[in-house]
N, C-alpha and C. Protein backbone atom coordinates (compact mmCIF):
# COMPACT_ATOMS: atom_id res chain seq x y z
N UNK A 1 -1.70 -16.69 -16.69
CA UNK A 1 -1.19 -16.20 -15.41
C UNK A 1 -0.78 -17.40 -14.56
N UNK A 2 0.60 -17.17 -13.81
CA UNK A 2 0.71 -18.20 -13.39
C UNK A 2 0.36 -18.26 -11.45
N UNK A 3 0.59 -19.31 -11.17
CA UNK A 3 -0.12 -19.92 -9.71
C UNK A 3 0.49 -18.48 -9.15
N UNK A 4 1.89 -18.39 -9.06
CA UNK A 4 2.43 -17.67 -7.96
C UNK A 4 2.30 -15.76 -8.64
N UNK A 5 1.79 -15.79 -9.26
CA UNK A 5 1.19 -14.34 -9.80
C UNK A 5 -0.01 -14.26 -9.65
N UNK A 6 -1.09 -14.97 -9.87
CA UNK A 6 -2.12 -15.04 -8.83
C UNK A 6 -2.23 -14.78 -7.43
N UNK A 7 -1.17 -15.28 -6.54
CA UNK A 7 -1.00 -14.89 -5.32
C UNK A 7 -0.78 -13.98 -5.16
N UNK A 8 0.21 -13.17 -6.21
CA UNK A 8 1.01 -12.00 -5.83
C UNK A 8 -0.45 -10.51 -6.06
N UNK A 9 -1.24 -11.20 -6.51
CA UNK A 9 -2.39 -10.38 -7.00
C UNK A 9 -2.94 -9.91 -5.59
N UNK A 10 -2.91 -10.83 -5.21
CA UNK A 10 -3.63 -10.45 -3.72
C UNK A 10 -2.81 -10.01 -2.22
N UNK A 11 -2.13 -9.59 -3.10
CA UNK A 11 -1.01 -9.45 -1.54
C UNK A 11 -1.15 -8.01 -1.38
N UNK A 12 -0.63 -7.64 -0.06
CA UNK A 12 -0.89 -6.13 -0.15
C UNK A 12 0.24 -6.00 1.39
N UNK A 13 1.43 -4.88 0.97
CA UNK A 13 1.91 -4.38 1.79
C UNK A 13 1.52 -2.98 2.59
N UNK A 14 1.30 -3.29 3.90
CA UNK A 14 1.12 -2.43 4.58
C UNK A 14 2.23 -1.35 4.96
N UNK A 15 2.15 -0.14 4.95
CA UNK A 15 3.75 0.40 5.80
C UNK A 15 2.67 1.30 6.53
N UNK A 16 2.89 1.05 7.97
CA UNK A 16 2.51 2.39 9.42
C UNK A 16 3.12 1.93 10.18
N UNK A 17 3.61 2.87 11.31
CA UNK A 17 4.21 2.72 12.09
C UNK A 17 3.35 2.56 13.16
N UNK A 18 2.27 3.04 13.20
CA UNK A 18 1.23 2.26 13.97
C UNK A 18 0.34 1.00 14.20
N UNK A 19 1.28 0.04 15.08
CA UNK A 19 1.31 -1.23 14.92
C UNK A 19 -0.55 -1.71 15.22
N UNK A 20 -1.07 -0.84 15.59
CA UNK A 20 -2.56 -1.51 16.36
C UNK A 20 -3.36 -1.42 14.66
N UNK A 21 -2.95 0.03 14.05
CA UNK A 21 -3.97 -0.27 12.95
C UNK A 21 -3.39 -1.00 11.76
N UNK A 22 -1.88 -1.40 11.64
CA UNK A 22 -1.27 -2.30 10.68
C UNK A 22 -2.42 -3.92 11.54
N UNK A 23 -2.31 -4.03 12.19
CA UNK A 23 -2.41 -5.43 12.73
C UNK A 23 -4.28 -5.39 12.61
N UNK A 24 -5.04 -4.05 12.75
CA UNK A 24 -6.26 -4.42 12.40
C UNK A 24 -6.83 -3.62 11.08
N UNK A 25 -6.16 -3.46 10.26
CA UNK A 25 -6.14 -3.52 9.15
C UNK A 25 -5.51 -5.22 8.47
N UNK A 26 -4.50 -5.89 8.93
CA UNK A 26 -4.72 -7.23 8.39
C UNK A 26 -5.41 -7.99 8.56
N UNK A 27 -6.22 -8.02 10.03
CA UNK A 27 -7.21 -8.88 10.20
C UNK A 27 -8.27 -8.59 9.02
N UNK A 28 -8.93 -7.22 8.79
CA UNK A 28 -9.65 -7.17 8.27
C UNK A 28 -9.27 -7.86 6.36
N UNK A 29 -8.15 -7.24 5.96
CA UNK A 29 -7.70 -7.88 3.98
C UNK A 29 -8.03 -9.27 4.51
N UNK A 30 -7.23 -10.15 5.54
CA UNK A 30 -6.93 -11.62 5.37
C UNK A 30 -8.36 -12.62 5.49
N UNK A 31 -9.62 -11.38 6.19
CA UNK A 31 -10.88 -12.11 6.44
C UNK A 31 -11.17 -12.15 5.20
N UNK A 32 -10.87 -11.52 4.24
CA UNK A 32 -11.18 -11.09 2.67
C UNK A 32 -10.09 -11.92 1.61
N UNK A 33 -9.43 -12.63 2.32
CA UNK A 33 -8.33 -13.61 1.40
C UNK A 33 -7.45 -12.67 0.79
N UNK A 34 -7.29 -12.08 1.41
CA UNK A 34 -5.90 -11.15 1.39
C UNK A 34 -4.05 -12.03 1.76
N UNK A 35 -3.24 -11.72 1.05
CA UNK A 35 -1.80 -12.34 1.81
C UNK A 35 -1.67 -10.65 2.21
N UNK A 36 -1.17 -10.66 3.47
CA UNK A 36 -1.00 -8.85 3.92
C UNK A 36 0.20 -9.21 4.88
N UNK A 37 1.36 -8.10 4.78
CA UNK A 37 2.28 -8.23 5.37
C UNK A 37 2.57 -6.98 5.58
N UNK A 38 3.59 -6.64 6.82
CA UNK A 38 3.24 -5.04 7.19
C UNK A 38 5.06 -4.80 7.19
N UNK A 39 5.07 -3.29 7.61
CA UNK A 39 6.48 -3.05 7.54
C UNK A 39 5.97 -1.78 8.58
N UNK A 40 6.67 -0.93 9.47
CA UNK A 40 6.60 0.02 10.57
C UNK A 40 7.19 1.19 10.40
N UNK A 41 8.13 0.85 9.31
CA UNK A 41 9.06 2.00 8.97
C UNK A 41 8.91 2.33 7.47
N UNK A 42 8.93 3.82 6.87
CA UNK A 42 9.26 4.07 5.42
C UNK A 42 10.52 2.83 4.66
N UNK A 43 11.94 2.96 5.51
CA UNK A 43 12.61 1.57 4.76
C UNK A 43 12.57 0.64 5.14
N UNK A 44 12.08 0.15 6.16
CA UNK A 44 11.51 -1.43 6.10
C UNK A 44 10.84 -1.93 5.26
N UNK A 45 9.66 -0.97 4.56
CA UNK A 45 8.55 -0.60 3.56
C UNK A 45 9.41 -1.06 2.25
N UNK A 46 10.04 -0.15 1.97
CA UNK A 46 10.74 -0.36 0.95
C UNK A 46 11.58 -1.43 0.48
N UNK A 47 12.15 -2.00 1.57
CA UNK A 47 12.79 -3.32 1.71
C UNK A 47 11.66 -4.62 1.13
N UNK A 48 10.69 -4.37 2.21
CA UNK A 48 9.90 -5.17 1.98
C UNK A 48 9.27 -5.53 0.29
N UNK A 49 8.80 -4.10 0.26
CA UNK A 49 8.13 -4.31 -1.11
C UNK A 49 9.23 -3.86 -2.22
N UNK A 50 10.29 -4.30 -2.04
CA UNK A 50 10.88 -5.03 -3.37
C UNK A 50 11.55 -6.68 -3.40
N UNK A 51 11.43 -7.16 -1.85
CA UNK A 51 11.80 -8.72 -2.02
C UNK A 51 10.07 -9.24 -2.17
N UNK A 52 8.92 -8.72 -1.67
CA UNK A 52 7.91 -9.06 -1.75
C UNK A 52 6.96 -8.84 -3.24
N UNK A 53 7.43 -7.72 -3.60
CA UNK A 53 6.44 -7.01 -4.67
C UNK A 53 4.95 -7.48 -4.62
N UNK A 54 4.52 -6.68 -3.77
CA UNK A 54 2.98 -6.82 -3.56
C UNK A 54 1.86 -6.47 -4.32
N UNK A 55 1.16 -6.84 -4.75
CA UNK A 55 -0.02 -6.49 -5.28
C UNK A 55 -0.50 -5.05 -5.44
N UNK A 56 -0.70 -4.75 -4.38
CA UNK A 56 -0.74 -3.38 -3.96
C UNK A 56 -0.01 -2.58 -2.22
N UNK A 57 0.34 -1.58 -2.32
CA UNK A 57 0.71 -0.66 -0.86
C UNK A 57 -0.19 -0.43 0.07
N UNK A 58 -0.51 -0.33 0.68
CA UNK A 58 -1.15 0.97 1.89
C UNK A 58 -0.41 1.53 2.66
N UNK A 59 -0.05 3.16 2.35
CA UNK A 59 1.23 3.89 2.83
C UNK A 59 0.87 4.53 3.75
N UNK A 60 1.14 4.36 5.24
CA UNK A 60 0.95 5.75 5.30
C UNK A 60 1.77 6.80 5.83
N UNK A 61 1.08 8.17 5.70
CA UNK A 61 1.70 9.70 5.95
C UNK A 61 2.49 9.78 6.84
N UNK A 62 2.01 10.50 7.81
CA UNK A 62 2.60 10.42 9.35
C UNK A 62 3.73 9.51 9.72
N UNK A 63 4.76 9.51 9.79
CA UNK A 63 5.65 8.12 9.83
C UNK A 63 6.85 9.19 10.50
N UNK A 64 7.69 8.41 11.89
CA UNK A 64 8.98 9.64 12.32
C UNK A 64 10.08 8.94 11.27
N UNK A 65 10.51 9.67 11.15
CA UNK A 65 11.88 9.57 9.86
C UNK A 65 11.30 9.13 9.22
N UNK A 66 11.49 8.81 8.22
CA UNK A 66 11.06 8.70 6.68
C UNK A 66 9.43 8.80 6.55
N UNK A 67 8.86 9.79 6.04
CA UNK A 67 7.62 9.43 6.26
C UNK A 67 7.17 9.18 4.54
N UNK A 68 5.93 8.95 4.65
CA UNK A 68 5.11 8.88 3.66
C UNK A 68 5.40 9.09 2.53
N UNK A 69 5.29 10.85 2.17
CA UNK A 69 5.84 11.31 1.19
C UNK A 69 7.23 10.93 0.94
N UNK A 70 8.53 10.38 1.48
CA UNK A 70 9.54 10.25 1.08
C UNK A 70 9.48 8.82 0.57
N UNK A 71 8.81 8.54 1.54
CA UNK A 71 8.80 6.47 0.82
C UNK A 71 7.73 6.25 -0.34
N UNK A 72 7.01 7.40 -0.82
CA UNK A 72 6.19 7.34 -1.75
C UNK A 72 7.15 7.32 -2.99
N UNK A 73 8.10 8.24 -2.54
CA UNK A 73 9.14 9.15 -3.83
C UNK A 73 9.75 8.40 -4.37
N UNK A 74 10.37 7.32 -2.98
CA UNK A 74 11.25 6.21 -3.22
C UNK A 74 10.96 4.86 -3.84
N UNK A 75 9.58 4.55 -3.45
CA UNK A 75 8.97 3.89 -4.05
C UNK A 75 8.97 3.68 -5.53
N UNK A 76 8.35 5.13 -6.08
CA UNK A 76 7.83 5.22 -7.22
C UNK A 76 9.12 5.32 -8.22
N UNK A 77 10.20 6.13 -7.55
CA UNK A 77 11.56 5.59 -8.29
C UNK A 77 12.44 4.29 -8.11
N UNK A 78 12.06 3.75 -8.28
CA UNK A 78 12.69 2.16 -7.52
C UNK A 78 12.03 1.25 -8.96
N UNK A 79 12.46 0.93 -9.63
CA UNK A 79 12.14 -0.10 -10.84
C UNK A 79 11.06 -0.98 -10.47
N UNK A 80 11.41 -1.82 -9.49
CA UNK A 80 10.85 -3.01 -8.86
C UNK A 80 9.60 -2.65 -8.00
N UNK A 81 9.26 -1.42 -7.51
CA UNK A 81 8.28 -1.05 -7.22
C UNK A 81 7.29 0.18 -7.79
N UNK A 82 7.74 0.57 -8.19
CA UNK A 82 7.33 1.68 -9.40
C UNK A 82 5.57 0.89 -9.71
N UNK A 83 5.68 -0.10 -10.43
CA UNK A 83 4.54 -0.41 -11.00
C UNK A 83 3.31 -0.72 -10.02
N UNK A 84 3.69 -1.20 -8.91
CA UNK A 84 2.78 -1.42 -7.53
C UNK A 84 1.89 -0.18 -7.08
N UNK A 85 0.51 -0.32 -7.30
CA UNK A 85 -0.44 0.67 -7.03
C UNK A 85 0.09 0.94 -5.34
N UNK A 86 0.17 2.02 -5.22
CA UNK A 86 0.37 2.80 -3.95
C UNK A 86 -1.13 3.31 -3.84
N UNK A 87 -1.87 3.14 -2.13
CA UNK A 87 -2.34 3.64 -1.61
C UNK A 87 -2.60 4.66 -0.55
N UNK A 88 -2.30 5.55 -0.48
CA UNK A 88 -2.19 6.68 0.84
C UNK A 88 -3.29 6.50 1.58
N UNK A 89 -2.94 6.47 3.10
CA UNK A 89 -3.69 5.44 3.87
C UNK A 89 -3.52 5.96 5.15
N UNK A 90 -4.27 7.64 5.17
CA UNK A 90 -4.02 8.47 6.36
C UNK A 90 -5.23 9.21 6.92
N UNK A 91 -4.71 9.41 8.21
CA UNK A 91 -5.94 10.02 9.04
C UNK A 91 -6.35 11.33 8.95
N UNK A 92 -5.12 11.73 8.44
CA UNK A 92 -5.34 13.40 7.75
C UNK A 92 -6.18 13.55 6.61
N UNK A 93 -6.86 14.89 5.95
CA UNK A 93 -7.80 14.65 5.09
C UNK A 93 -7.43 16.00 4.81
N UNK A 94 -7.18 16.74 4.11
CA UNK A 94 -7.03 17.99 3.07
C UNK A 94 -6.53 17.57 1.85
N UNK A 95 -7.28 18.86 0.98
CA UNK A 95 -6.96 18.98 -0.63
C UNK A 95 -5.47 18.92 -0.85
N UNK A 96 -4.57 19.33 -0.20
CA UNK A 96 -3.12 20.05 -0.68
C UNK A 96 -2.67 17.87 -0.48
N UNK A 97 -3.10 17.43 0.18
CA UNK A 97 -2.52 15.78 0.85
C UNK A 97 -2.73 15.27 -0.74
N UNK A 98 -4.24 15.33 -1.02
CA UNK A 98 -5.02 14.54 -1.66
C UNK A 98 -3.93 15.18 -3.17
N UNK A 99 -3.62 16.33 -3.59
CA UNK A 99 -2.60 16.38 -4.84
C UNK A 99 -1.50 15.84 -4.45
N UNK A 100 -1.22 15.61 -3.87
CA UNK A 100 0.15 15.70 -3.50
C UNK A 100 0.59 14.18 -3.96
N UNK A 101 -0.31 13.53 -3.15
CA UNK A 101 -0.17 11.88 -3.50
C UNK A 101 -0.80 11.61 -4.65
N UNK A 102 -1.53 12.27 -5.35
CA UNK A 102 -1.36 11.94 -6.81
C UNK A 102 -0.70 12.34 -8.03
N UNK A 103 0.16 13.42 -7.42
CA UNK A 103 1.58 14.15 -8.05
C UNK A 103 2.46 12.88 -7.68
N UNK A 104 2.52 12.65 -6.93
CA UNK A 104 3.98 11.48 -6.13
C UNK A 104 3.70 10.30 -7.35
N UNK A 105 2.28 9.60 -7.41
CA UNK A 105 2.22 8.84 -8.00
C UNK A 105 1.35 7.77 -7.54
N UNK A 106 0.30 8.09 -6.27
CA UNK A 106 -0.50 7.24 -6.03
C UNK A 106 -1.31 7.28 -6.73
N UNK A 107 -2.36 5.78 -6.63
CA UNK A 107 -3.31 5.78 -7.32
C UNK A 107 -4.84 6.25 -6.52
N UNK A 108 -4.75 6.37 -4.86
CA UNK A 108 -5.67 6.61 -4.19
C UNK A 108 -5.30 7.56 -3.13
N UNK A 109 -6.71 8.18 -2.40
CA UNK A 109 -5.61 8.44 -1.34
C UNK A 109 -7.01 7.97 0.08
N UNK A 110 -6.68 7.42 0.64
CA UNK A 110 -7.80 6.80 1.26
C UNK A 110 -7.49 7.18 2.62
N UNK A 111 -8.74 7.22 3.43
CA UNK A 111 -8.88 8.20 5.19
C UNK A 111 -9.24 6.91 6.34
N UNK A 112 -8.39 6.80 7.24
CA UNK A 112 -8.30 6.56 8.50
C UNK A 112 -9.39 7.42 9.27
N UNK A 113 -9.93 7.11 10.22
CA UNK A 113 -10.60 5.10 10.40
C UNK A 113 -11.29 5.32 8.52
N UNK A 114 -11.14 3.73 8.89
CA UNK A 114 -11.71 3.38 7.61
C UNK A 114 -13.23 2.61 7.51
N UNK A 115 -13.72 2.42 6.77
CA UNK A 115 -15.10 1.44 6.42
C UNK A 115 -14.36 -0.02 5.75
N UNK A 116 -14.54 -0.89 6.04
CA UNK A 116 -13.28 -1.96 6.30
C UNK A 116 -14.13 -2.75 4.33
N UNK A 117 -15.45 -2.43 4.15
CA UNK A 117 -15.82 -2.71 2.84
C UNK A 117 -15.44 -1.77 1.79
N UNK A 118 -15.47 -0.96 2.23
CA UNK A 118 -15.00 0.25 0.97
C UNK A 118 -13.52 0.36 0.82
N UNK A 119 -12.72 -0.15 1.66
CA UNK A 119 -11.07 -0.32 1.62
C UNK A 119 -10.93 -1.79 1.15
N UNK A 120 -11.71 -2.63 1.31
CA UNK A 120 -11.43 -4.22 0.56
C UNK A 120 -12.19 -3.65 -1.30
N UNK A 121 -12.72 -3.03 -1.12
CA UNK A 121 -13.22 -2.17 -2.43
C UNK A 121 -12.55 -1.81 -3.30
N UNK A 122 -11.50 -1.04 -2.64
CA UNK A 122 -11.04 0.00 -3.26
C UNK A 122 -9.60 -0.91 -3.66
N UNK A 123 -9.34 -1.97 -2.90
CA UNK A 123 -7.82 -2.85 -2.58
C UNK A 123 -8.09 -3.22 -3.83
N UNK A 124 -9.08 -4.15 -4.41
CA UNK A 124 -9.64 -4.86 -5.42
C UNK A 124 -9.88 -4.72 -6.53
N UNK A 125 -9.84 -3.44 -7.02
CA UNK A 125 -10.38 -2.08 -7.52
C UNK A 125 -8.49 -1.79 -8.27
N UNK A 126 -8.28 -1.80 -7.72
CA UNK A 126 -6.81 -1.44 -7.77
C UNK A 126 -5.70 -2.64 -8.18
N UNK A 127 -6.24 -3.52 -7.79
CA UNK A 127 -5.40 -5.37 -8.29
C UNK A 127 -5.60 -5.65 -9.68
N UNK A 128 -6.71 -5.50 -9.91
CA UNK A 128 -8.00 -5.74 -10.98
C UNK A 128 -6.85 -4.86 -11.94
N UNK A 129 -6.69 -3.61 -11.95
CA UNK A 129 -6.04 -3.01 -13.00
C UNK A 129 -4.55 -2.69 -13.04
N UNK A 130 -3.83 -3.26 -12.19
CA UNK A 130 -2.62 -3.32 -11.85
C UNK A 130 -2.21 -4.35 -12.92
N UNK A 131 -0.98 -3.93 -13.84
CA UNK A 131 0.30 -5.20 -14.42
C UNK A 131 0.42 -6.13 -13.63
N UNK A 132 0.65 -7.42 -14.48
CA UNK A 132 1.02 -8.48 -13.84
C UNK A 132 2.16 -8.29 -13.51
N UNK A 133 3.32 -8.52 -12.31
CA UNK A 133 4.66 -8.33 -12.18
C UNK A 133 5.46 -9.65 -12.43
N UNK A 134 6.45 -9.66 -13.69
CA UNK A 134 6.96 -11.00 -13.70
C UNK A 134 7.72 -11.31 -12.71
N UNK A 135 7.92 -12.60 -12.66
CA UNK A 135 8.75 -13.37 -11.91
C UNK A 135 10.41 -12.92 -12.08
């Protein structure tokens, strides 16, 4: 494995449009040696995580124009991001959410507020068995 795939192991793109919990959700990955970079919008998201290809996502739902489910869709059809564990990363909590994002193609679907150890858990959890993405 090389230096800069190592890095890429630990990176993790954020997409919410809610800038207070993108920004304390990075404090918390980067206290954990996280590289975390955020995006506000479904295609900023998408932008992002295909010049970035991150380690892993944290998506979330709720989003005005493009939300969640569409940037999940887009995601997961997109070559370059396809292989990137997606996390659903919402404050909402029902069964119909929880299929839904694992029909789309996530690998989790994780609840706002969070326990800031069990989400560096679960981030890790998810790197660990993720493809290496070549260069």
């Amino acid at each position: 494995m090389t230096e800069s795939n190592r890095a890429m192991d630990k990176s993790v793109l954020i997409i919410d449009d809610d800038q207070w919990i993108a920004m304390s959700t990075t404090m918390v990955l980067e206290a954990e040696g996280f590289t975390v970079r955020s995006a506000l919008s479904g295609p900023d998201g998408i932008e992002m995580a295909r010049a970035v290809r991150p380690g892993v996502i944290l998506l979330d739902i709720m989003m005005p124009g493009m939300d969640g489910w569409e940037t999940l869709e887009r995601l997961k059809a997109d070559e370059l991001c396809a292989p990137v564990p997606v996390i659903v990363f919402t404050a909402r909590e029902h069964r119909e959410g929880r299929s839904k994002a694992q029909e789309l193609g996530a690998v989790e679907y994780f609840r706002k507020p969070f326990r800031p150890d069990a989400l560096v858990q679960t981030i890790r959890r998810h790197l660990e068995a993720a493809p290496t993405l070549a260069d």
